[in-house]
N, C-alpha and C. Protein backbone atom coordinates (compact mmCIF):
# COMPACT_ATOMS: atom_id res chain seq x y z
N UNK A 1 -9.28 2.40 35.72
CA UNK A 1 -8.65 3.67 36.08
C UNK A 1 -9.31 4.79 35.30
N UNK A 2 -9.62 5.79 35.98
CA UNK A 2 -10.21 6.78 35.36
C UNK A 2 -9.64 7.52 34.09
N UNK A 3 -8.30 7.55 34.47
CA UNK A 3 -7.35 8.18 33.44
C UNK A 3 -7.46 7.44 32.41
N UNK A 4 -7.33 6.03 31.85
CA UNK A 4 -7.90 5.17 31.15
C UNK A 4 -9.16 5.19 30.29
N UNK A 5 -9.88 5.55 31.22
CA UNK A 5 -11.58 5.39 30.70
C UNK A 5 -11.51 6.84 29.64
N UNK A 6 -10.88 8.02 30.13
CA UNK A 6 -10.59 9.54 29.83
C UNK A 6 -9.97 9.61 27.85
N UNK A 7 -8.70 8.49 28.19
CA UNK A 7 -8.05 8.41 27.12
C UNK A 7 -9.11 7.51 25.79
N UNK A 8 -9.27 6.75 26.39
CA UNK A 8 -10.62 5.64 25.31
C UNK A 8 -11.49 6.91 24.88
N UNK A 9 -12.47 7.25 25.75
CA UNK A 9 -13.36 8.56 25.15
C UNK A 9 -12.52 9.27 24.29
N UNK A 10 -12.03 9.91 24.70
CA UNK A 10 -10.88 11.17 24.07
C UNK A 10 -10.56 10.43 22.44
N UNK A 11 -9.79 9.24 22.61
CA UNK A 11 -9.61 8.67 21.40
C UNK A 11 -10.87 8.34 20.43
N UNK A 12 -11.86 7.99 21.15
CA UNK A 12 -13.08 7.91 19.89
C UNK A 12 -13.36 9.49 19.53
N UNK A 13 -13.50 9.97 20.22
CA UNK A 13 -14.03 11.55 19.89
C UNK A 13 -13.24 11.86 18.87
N UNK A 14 -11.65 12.10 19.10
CA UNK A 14 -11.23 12.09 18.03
C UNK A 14 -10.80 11.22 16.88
N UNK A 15 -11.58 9.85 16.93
CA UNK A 15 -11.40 9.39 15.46
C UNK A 15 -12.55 9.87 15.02
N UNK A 16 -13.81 9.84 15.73
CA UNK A 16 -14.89 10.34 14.74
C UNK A 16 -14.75 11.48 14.15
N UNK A 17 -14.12 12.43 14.83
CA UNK A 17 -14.27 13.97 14.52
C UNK A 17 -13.45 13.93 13.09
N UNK A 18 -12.28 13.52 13.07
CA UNK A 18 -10.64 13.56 12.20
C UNK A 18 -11.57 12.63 11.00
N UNK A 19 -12.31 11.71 10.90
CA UNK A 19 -12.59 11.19 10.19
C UNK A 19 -14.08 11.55 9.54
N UNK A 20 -14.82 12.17 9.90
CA UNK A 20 -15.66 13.15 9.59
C UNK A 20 -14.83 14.17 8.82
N UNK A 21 -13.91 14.60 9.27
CA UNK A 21 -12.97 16.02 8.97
C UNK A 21 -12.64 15.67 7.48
N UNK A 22 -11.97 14.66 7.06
CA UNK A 22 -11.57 13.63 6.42
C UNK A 22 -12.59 12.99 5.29
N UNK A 23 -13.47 12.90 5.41
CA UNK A 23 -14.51 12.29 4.74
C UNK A 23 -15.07 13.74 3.99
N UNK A 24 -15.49 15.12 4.72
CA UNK A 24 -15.84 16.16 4.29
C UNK A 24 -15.20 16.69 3.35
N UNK A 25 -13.48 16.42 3.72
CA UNK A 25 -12.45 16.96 2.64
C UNK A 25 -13.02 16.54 1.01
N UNK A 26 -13.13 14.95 1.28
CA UNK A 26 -13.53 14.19 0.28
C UNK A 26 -14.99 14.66 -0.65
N UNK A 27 -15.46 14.87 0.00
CA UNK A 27 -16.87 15.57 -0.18
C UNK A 27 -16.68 17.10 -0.93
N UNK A 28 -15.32 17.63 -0.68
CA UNK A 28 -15.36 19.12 -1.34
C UNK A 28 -14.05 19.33 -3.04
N UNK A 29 -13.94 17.82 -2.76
CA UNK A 29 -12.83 17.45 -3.62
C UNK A 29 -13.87 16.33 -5.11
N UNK A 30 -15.10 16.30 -4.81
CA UNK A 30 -15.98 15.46 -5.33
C UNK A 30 -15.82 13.90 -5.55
N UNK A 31 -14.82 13.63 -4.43
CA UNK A 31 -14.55 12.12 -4.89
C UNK A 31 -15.66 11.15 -4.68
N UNK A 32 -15.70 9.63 -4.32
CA UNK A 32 -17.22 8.94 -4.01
C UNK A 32 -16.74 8.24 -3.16
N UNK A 33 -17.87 7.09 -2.74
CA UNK A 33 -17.55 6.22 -1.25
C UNK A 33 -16.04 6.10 -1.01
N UNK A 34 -15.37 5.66 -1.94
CA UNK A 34 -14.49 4.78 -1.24
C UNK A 34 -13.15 6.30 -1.11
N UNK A 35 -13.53 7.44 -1.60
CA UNK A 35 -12.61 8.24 -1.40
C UNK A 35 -12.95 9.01 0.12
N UNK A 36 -14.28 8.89 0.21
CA UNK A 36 -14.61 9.11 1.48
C UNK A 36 -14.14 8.38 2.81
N UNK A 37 -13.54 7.37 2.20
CA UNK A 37 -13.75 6.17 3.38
C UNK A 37 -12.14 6.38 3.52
N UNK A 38 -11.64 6.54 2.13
CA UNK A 38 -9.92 6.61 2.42
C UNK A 38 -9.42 8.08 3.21
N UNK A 39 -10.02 9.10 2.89
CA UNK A 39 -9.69 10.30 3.77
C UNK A 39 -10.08 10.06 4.84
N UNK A 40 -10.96 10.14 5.49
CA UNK A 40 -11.97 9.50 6.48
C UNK A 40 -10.76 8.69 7.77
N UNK A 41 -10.64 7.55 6.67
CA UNK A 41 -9.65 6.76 7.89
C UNK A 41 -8.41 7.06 8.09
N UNK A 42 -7.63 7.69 6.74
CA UNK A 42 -6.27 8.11 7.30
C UNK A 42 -6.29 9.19 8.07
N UNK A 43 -7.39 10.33 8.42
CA UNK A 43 -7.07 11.28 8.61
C UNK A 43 -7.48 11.50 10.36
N UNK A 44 -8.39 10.30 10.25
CA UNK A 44 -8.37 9.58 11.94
C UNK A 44 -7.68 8.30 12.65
N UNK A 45 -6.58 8.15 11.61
CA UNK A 45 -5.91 6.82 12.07
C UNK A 45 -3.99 7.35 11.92
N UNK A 46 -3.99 8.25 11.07
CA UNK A 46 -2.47 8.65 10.41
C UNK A 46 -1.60 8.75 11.98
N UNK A 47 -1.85 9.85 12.03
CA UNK A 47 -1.15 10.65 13.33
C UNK A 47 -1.01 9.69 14.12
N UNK A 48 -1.67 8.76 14.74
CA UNK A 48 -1.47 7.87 15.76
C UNK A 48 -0.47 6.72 15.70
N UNK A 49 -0.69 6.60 14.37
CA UNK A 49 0.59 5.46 13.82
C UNK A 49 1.91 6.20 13.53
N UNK A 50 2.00 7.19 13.25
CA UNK A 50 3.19 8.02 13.19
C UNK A 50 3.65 8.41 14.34
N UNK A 51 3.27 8.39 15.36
CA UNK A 51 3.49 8.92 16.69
C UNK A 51 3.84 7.36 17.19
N UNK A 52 3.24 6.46 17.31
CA UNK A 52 3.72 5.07 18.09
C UNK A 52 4.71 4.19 16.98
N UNK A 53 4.80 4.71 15.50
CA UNK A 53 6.51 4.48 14.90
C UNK A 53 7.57 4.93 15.27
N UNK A 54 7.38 6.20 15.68
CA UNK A 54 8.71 7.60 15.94
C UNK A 54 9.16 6.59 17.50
N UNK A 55 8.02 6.43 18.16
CA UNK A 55 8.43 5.99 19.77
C UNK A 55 8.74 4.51 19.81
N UNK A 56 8.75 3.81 18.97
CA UNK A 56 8.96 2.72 18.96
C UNK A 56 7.56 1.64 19.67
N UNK A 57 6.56 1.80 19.25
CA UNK A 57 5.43 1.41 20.12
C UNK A 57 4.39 0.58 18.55
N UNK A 58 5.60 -0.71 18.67
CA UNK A 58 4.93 -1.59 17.36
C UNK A 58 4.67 -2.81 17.59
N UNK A 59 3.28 -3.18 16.83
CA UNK A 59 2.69 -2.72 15.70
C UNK A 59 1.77 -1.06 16.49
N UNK A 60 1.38 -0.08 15.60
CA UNK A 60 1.03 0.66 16.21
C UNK A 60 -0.71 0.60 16.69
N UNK A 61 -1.57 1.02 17.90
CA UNK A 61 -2.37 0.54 18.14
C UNK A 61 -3.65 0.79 16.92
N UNK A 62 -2.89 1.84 16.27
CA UNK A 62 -4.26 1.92 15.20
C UNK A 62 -4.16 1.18 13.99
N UNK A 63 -3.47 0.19 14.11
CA UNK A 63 -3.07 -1.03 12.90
C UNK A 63 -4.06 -1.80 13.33
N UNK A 64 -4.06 -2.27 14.87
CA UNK A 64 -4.24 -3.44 15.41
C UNK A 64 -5.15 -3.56 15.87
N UNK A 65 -6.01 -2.66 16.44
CA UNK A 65 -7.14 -2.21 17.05
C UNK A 65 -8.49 -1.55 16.22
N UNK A 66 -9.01 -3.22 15.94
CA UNK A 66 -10.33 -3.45 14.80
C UNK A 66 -11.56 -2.34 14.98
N UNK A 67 -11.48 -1.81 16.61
CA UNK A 67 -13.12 -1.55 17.40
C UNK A 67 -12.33 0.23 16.40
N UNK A 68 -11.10 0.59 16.41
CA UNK A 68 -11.14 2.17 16.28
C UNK A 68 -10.63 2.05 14.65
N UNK A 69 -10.89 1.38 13.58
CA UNK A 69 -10.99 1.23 12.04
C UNK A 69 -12.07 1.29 11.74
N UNK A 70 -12.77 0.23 12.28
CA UNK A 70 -14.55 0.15 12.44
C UNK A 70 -15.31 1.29 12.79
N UNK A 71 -14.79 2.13 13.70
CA UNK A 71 -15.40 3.08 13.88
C UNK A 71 -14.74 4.52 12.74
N UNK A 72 -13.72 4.47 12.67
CA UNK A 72 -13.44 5.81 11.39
C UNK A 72 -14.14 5.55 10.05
N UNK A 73 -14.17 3.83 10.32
CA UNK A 73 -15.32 3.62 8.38
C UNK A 73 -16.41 4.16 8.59
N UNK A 74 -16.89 3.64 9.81
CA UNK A 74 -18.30 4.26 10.10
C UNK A 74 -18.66 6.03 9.84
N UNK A 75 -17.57 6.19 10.87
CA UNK A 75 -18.03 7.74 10.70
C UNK A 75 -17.64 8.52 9.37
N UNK A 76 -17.09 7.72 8.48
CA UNK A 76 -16.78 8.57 6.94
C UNK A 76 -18.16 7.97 5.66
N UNK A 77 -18.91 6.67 6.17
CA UNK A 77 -19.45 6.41 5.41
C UNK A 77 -21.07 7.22 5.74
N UNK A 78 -20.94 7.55 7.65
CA UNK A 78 -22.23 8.28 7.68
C UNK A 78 -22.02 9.64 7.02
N UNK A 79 -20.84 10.48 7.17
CA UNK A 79 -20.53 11.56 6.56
C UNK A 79 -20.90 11.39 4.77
N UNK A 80 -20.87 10.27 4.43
CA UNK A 80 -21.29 10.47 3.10
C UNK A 80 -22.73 10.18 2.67
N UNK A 81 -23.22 10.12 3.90
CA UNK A 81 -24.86 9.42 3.71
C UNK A 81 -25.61 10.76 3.82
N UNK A 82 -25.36 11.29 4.58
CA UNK A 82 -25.78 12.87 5.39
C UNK A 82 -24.68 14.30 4.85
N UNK A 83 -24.05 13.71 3.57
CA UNK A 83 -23.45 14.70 3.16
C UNK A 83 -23.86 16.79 2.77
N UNK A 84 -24.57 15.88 1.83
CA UNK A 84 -25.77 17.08 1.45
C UNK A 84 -26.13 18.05 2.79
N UNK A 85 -26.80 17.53 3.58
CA UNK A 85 -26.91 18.19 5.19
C UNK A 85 -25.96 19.19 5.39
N UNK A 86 -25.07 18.19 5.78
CA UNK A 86 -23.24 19.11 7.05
C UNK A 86 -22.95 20.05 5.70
N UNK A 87 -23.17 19.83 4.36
CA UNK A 87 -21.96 20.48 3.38
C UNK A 87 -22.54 21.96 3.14
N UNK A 88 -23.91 21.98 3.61
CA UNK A 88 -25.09 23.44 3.68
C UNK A 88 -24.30 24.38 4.59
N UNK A 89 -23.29 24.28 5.48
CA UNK A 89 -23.06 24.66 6.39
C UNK A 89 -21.50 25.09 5.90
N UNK A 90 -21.09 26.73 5.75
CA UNK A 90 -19.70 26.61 5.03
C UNK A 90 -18.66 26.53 6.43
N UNK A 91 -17.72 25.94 5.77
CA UNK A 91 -16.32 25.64 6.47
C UNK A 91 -16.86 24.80 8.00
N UNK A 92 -18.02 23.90 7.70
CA UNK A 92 -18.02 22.87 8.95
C UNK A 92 -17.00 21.89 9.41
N UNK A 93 -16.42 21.76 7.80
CA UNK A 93 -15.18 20.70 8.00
C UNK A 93 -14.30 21.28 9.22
N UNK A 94 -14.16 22.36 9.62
CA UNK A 94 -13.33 23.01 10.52
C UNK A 94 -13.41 22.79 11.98
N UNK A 95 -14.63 22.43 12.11
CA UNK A 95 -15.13 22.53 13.37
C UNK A 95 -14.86 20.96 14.00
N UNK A 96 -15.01 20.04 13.23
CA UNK A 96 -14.88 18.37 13.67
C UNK A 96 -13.20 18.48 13.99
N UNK A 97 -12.41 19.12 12.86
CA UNK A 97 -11.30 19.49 13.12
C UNK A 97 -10.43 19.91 14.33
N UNK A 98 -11.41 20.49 14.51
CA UNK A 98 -11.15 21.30 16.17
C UNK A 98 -10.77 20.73 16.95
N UNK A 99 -11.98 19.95 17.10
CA UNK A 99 -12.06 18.71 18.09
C UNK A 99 -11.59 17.60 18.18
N UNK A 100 -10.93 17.25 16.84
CA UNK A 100 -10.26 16.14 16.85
C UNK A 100 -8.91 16.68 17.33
N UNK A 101 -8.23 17.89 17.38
CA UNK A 101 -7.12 18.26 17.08
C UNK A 101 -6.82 18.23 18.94
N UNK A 102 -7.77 18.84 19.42
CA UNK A 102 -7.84 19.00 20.83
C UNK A 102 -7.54 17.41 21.73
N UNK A 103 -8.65 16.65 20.82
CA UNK A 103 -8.58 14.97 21.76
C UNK A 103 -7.66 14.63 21.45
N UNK A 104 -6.52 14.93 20.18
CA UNK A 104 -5.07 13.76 19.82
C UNK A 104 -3.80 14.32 20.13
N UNK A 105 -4.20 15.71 20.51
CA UNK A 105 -2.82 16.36 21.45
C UNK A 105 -2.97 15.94 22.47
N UNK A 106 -4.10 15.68 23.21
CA UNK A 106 -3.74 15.44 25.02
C UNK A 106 -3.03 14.22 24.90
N UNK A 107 -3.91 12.83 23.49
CA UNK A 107 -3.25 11.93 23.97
C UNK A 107 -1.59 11.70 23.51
N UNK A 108 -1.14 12.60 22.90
CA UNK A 108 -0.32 12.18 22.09
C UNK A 108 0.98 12.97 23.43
N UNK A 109 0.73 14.19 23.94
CA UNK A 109 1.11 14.33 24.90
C UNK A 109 1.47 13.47 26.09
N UNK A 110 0.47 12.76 26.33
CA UNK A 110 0.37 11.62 27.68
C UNK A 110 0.93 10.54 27.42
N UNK A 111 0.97 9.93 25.99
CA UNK A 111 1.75 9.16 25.58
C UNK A 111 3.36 9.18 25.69
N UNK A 112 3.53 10.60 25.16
CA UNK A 112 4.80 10.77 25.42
C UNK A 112 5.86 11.28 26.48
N UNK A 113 4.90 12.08 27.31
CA UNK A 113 5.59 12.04 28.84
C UNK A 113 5.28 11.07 30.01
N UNK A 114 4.29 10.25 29.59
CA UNK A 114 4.51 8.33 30.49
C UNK A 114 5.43 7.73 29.51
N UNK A 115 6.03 8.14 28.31
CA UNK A 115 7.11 7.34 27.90
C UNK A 115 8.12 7.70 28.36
N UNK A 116 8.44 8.63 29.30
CA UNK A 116 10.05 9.70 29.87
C UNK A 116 10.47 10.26 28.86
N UNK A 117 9.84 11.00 27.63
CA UNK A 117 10.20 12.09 26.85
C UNK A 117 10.68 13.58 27.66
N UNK A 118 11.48 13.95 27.04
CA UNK A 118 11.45 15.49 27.42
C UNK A 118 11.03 16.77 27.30
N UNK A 119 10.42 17.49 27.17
CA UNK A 119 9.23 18.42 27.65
C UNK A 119 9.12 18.60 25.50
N UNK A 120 10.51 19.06 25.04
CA UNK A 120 10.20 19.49 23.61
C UNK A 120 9.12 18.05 22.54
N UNK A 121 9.94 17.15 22.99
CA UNK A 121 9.57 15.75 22.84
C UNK A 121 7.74 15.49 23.26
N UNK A 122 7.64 16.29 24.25
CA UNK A 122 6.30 15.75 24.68
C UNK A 122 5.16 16.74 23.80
N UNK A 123 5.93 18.41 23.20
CA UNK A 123 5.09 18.95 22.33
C UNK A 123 5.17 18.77 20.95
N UNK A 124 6.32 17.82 20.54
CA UNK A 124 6.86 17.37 19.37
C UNK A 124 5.33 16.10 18.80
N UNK A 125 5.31 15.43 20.31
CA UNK A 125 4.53 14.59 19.69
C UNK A 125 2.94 14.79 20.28
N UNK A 126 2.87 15.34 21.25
CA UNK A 126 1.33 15.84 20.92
C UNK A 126 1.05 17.13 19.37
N UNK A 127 1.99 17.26 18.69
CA UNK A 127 1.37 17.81 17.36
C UNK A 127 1.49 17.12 16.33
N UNK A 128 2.12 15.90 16.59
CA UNK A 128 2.36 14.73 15.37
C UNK A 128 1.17 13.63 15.39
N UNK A 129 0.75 14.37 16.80
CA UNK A 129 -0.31 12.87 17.02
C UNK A 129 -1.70 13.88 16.56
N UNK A 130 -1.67 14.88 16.66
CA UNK A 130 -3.00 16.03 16.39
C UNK A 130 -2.83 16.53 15.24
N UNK A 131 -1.89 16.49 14.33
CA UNK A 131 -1.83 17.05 13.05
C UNK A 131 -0.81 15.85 12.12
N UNK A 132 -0.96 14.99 12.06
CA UNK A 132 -0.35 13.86 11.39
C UNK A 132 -1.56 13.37 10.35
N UNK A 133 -2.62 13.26 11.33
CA UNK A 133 -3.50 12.83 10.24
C UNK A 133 -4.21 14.06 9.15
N UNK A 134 -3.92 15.12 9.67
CA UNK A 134 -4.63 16.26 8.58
C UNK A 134 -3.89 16.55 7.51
N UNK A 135 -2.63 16.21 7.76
CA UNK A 135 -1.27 16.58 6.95
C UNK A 135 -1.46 15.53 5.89
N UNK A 136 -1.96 13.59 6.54
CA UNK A 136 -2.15 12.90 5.26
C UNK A 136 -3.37 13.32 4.20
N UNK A 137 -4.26 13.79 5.02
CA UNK A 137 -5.58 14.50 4.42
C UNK A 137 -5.30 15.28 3.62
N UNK A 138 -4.66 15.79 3.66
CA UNK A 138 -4.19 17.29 2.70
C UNK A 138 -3.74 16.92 1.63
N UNK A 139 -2.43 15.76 1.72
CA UNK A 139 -2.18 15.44 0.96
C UNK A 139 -2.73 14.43 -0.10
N UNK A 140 -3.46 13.41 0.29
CA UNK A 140 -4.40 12.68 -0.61
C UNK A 140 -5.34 14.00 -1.40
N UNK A 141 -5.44 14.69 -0.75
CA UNK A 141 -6.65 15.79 -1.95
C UNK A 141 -5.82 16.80 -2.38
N UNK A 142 -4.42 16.65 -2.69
CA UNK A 142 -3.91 17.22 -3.51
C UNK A 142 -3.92 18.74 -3.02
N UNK A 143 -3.85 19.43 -1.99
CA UNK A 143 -4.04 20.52 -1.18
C UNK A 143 -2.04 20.35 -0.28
N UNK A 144 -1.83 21.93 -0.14
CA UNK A 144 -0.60 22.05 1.06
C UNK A 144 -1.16 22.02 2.33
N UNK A 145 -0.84 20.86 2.44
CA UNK A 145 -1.04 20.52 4.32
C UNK A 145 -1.40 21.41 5.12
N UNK A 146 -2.39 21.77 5.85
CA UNK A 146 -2.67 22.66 6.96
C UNK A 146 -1.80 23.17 7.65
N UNK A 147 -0.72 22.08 8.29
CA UNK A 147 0.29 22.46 9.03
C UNK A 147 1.45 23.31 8.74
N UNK A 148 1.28 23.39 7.45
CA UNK A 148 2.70 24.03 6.61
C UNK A 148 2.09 25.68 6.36
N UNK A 149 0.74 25.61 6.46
CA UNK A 149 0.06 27.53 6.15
C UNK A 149 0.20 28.02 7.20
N UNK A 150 -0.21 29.40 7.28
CA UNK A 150 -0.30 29.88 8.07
C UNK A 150 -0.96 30.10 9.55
N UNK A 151 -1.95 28.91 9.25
CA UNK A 151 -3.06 28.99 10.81
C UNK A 151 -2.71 28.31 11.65
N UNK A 152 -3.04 29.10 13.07
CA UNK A 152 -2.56 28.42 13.93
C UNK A 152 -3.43 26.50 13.90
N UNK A 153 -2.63 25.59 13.97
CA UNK A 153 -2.63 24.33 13.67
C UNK A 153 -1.94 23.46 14.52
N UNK A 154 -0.95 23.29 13.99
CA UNK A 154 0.43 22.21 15.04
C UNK A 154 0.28 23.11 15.99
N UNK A 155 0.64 24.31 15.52
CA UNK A 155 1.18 25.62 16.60
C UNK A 155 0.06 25.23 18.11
N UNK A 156 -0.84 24.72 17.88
CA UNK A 156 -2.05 24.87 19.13
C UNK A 156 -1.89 23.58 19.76
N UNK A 157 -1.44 22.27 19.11
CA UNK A 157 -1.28 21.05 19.26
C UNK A 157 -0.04 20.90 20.61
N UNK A 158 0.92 21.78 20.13
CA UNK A 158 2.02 21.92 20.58
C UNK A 158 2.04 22.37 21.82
N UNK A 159 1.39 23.29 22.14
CA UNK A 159 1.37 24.58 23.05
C UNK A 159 0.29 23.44 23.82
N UNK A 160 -0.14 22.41 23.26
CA UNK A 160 -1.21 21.85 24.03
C UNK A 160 -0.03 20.54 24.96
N UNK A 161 0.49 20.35 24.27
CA UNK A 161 1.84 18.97 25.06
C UNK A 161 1.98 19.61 26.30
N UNK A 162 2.82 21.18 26.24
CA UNK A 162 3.27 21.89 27.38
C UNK A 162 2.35 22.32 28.39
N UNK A 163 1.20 22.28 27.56
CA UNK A 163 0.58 22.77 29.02
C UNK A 163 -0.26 21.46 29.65
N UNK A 164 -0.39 20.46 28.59
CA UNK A 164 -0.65 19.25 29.42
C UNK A 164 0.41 18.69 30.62
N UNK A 165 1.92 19.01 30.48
CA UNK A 165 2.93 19.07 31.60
C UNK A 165 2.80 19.78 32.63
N UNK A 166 2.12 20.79 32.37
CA UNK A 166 1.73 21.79 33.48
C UNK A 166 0.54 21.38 34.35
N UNK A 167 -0.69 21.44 33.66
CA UNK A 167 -1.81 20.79 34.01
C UNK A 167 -1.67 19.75 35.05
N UNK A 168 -0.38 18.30 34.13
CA UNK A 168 -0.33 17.14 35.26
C UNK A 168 0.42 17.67 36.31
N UNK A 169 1.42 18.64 36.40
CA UNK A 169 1.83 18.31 37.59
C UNK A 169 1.15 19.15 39.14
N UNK A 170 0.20 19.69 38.23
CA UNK A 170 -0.54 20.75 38.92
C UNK A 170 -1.95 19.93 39.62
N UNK A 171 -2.31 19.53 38.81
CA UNK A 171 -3.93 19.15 39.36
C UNK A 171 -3.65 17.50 38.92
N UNK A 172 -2.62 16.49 38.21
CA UNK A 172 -3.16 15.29 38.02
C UNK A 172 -3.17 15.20 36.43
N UNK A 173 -2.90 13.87 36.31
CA UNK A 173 -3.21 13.44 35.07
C UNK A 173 -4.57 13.36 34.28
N UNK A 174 -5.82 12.89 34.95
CA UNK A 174 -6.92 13.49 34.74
C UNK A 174 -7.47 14.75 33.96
N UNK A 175 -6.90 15.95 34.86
CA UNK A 175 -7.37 17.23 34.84
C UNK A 175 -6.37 17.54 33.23
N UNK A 176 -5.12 16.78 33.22
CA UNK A 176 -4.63 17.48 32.44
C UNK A 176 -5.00 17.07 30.85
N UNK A 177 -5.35 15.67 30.71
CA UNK A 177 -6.11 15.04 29.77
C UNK A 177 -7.25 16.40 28.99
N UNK A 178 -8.12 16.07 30.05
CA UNK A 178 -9.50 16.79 29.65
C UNK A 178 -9.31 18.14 29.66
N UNK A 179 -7.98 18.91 30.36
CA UNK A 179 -8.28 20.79 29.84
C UNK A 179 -6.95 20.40 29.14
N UNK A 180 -6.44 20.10 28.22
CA UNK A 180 -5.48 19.99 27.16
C UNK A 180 -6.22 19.54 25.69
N UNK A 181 -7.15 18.69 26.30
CA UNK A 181 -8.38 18.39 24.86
C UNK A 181 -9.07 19.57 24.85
N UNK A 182 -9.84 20.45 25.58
CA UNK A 182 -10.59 21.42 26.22
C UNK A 182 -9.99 23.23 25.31
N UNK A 183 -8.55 22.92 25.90
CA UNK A 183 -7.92 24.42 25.45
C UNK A 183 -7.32 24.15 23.91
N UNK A 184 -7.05 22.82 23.54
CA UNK A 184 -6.26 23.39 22.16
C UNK A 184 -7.50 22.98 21.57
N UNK A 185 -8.59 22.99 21.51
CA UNK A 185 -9.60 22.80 20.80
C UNK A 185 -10.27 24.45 20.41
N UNK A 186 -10.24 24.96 21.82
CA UNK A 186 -10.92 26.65 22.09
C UNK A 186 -9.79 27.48 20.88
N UNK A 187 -8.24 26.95 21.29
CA UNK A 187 -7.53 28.07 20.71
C UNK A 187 -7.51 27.80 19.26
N UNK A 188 -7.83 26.56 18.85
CA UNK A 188 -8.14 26.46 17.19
C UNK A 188 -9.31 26.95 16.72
N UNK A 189 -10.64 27.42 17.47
CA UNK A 189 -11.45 27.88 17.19
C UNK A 189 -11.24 29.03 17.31
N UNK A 190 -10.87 29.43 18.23
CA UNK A 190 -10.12 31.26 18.48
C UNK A 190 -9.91 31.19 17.51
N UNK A 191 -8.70 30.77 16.98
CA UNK A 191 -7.75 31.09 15.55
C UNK A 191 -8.60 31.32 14.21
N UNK A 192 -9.50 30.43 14.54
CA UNK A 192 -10.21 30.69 12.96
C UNK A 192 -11.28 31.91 13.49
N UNK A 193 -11.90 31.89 14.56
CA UNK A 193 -12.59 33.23 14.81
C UNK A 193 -11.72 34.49 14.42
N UNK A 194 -11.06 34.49 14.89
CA UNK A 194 -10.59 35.69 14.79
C UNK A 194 -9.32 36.25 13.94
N UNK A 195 -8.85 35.03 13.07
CA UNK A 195 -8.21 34.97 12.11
C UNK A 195 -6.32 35.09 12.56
N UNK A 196 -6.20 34.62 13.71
CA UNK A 196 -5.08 34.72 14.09
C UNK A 196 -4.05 34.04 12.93
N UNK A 197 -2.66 34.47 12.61
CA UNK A 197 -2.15 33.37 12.13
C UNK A 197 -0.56 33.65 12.17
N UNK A 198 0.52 32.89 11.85
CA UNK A 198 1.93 32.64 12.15
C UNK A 198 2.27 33.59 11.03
N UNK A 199 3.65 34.29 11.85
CA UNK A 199 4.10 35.17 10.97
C UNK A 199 4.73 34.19 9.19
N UNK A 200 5.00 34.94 8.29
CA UNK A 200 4.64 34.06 6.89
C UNK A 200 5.80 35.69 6.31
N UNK A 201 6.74 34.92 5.07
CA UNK A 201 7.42 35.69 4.79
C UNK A 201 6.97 36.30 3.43
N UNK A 202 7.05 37.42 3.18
CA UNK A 202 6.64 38.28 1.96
C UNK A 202 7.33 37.77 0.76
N UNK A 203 6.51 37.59 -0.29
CA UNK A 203 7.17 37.12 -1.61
C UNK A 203 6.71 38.02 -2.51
N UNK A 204 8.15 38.35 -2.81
CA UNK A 204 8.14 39.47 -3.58
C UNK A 204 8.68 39.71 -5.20
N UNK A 205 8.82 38.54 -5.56
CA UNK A 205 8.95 37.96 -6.56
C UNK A 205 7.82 37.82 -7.68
């Protein structure tokens, strides 16, 4: 099934990306291999297991499923081979980010409205499944979670569930996959282009 073949891609894209993302963190925090390898994999494996605990969908597939572990080691141990390279480049970590954030909302979305979630439910967990793992990232390097500042983040993840509801009932499950990976990827890059961010309360203290 095509929709199938859509979700597999989508899911490697974003373990490599989240785990690249992940591995770079590690890289700006000066840790060595194996801190690389631990950001690296939680930060392309977290979200997905937190999202198929909440739904009851156990063991979760990123426990169990050797081919997408194998591949987040991989991509955190090439990130540390070719470090020097990507790290010439400021705030690249952002950009793998992007893209991971874009591929784990559609699926985390699709997951949850083929489970008969309800629409809040379906943006609840396309941002748990797209920002679950950055949130563990954050926290292993001793940093406040992305999701908790001000940039748009979950906020894009979210907005990505709903309009993946829209998308499917409009053009198909297909269409809605690939422009739900497509748009919350653009609007996280918007966001950092142009510095958009969530209103944040004055401390005046």
């Amino acid at each position: 099934m095509i929709a199938d073949a859509i979700i597999e891609v989508l899911n490697y894209i974003g373990i490599i990306a989240f785990a690249v993302s992940g591995a770079l963190k590690a890289g700006e925090k000066g840790m060595d291999l194996l801190g690389f390898i631990v950001l690296g994999f939680s930060t392309a494996l977290a979200g997905g297991i937190i999202r198929d605990v909440l739904l009851g969908r156990l063991p979760p597939v990123n426990i169990t499923s050797v081919p997408y572990q194998l591949t987040a080691v991989a991509a955190a141990i090439a990130t540390f081979v070719f470090y020097d390279k990507v790290s010439r480049h400021r705030d690249v970590v952002l950009y793998p980010d992007a893209v991971g954030l874009g591929a784990f909302a559609a699926i985390g979305a699709d997951v949850a409205f083929r489970s008969g979630l309800n629409p809040l439910a379906v943006m609840a967990m396309a941002a748990v499944t797209a920002a679950g793992g950055g949130v563990v990232r954050d926290v292993l390097a001793a940093e406040i979670p992305l999701v908790l500042r001000r940039e748009v983040y979950a906020t894009a993840a979210a907005v990505g569930g709903g309009l993946y509801m829209i998308l499917y009932y409009m053009f198909g499950r297909e269409t809605a996959l690939l422009g739900t990976a497509a748009i919350v990827a653009a609007l996280r890059l918007a966001s950092l282009h142009y510095g958009w961010e969530l209103p944040k309360v004055k401390n005046t203290a």
